[in-house]
Protein backbone atom coordinates (compact mmCIF):
# COMPACT_ATOMS: atom_id res chain seq x y z
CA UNK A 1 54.83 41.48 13.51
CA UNK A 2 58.04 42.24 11.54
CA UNK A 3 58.09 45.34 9.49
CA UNK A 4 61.07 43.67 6.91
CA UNK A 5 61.69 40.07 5.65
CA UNK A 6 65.11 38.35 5.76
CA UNK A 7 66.18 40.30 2.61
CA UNK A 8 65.46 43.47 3.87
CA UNK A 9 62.30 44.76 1.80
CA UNK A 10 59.17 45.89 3.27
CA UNK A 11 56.47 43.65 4.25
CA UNK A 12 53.09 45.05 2.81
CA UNK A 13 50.91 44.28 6.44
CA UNK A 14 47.71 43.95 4.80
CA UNK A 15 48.32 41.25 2.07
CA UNK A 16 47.03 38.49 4.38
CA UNK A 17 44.55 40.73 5.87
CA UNK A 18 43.62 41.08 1.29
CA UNK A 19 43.98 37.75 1.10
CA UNK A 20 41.52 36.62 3.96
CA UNK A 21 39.02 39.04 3.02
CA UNK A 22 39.20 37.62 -0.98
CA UNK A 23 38.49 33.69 0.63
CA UNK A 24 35.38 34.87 2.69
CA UNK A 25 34.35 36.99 -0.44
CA UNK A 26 34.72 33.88 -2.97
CA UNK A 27 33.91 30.89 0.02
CA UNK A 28 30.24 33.06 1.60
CA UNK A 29 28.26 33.53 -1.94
CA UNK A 30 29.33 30.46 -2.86
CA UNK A 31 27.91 28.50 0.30
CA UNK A 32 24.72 30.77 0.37
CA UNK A 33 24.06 29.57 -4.01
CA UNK A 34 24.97 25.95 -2.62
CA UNK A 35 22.52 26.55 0.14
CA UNK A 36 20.36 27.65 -2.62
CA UNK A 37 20.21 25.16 -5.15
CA UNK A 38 19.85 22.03 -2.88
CA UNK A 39 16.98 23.73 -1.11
CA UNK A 40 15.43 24.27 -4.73
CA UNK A 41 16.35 20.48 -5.86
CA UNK A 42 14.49 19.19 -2.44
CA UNK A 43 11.31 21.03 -3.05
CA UNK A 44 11.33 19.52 -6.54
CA UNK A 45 11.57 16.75 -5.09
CA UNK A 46 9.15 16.76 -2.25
CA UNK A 47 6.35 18.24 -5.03
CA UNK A 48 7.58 14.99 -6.91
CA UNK A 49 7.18 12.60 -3.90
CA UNK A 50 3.56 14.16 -3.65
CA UNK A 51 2.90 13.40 -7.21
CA UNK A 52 4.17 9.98 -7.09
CA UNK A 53 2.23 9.28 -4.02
CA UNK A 54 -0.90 10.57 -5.53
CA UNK A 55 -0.39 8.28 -8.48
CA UNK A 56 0.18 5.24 -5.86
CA UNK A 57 -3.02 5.80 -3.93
CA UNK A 58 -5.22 6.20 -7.26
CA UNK A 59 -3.74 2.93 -8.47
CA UNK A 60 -4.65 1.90 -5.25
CA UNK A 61 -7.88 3.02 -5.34
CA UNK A 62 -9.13 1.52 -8.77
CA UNK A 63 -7.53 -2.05 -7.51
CA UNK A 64 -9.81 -2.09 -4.30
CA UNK A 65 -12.43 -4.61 -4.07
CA UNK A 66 -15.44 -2.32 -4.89
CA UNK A 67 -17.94 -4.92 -2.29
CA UNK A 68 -16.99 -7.27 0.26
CA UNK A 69 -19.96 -9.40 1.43
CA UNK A 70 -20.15 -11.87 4.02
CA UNK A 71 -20.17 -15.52 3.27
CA UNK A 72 -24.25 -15.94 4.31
CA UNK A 73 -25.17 -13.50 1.81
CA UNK A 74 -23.49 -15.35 -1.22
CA UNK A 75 -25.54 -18.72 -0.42
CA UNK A 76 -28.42 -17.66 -2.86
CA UNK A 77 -25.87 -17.52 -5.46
CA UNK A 78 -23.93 -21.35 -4.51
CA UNK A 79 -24.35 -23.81 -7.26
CA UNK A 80 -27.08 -26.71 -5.80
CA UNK A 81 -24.35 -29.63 -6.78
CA UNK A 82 -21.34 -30.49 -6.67
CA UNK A 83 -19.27 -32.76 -9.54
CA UNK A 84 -15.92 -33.50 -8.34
CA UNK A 85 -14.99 -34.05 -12.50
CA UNK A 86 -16.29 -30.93 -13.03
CA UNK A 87 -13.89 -28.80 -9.88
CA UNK A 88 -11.10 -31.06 -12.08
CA UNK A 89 -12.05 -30.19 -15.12
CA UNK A 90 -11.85 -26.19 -14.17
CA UNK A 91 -8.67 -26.56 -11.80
CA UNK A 92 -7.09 -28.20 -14.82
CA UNK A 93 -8.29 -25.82 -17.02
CA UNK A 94 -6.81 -22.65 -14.75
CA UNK A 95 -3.75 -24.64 -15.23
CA UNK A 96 -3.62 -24.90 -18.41
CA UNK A 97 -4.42 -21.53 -19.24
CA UNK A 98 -1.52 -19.65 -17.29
CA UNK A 99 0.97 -22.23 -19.19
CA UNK A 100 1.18 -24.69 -16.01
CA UNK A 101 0.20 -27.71 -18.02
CA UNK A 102 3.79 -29.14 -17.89
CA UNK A 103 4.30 -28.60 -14.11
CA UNK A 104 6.19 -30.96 -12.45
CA UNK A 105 4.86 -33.24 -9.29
CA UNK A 106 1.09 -31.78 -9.96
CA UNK A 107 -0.83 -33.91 -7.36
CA UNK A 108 -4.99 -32.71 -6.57
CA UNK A 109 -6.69 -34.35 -3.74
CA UNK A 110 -10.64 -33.61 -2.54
CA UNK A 111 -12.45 -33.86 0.95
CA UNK A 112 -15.54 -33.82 0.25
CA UNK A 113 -16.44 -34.18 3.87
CA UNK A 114 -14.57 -31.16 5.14
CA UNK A 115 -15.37 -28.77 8.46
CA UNK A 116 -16.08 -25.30 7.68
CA UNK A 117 -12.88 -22.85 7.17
CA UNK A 118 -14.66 -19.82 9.00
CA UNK A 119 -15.36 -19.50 12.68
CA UNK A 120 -18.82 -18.50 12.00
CA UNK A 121 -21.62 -21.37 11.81
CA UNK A 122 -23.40 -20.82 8.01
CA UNK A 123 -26.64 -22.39 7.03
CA UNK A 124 -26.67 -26.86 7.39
CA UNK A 125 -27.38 -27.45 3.67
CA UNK A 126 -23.80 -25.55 2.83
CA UNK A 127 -21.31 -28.67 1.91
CA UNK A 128 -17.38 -27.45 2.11
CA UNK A 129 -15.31 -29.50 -0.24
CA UNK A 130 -11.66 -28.82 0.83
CA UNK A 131 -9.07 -29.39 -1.98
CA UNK A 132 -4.99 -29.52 -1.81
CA UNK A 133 -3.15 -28.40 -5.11
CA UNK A 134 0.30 -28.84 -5.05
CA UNK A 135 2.91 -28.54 -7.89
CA UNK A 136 6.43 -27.42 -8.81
CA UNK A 137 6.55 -24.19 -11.50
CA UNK A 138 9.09 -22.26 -13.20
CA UNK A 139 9.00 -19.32 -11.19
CA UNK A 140 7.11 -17.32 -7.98
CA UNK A 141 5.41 -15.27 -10.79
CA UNK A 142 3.64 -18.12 -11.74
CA UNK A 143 2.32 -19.14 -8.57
CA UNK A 144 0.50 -15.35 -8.32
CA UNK A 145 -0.66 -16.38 -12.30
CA UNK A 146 -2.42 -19.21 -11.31
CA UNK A 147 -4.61 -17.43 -8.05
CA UNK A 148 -5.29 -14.65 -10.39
CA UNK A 149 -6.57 -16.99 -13.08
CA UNK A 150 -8.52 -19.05 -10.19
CA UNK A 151 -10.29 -15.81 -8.83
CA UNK A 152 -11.20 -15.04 -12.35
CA UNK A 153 -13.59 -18.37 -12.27
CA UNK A 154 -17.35 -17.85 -11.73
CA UNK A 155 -16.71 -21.03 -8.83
CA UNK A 156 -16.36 -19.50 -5.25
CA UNK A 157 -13.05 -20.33 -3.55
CA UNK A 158 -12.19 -19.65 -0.35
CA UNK A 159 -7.61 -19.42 -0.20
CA UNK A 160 -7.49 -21.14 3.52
CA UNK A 161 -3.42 -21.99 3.52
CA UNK A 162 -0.80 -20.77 0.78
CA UNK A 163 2.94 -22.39 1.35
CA UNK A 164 5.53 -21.08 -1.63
CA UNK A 165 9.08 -22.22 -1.35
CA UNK A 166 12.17 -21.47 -3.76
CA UNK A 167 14.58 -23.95 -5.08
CA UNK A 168 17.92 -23.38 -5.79
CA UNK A 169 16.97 -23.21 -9.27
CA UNK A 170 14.57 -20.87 -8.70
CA UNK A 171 11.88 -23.14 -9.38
CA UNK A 172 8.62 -22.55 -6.84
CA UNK A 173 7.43 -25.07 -5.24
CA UNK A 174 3.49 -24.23 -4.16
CA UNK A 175 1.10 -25.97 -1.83
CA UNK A 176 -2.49 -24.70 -1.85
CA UNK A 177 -5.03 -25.67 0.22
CA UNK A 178 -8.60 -24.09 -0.58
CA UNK A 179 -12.07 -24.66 -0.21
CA UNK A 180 -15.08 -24.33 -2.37
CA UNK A 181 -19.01 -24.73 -1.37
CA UNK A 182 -22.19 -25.85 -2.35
CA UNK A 183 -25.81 -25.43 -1.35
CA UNK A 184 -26.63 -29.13 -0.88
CA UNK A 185 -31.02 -28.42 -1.06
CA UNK A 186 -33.09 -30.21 -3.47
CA UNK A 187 -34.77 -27.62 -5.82
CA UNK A 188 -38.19 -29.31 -7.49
């Protein structure tokens, strides 16, 4: 390396060793307090992932069906007769009451002959009326308004086939095919 520069002074050797030494000095605590802080910011978050998870699986937890029973131990509890005025009368009222009594292209139809929906064979006196609901509503919010509302009855339906489809103007467009029963014995 050149002891002078072009003008004839002295060249001071150790200025870029100085100024290399200065950069690693600035640039190393620097990385290690980067280092630092994210490490810090991703164990809050990881202790906040663990507290939004817990919050998930109690929601969770309070939402879950506290009994499921099989279909042979709810005959006791099947209404003896069937009314197909009265199945109207509540379908229209579920209807009515999640603001659905406007919807467009509302057609019901009843089999009142209908196989069974499950694979297992239930008692001979149980009668399966199978019913298709469909209708056009404002939204897909409003189709999951109307099964809530219809789960809510004291009536036992059975959701065998649920067919949603969008519009371009967002509309829904639902077809619901369900089942409810009935315990067809005469009780004197």
């Amino acid at each position: 390396m050149r002891k002078q520069d072009v003008f004839g002074r002295k060249l001071n050797q150790a200025r870029p060793y100085f100024f290399i030494v200065l950069i690693f000095a600035i640039v190393v605590p620097f990385h290690f307090l980067i280092k630092n802080l994210q490490g810090e910011r991703l164990a809050n978050l990881e202790t906040e992932e663990l507290a939004i998870q817990a919050q998930i699986d109690a929601i969770l937890e309070d939402d879950k069906i506290d009994t499921i029973r099989e279909i042979g131990e709810l005959l006791p509890y099947l209404p003896n007769t069937y009314t197909r005025s009265v199945v109207t009368n509540e379908l229209t009222y579920v209807r009515n009451l999640v603001g659905l009594s406007n919807a467009e292209n509302y057609q019901l139809s009843f089999d009142e002959e209908a196989d069974s929906p499950f694979e297992d064979d239930l008692a001979g006196n149980v009668q399966f009326v199978k019913m298709t609901i469909s209708m056009t509503m404002p939204d897909s919010d409003s189709v999951f308004d109307y099964l809530d509302a219809l789960m809510d009855q004291d009536r036992l339906y059975y959701i065998d086939q649920l067919t949603i489809n969008l519009t371009i103007t967002n509309e829904a467009v639902m077809s619901l095919t369900l089942y409810t029963f009935y315990n067809n014995v005469d009780i004197q």
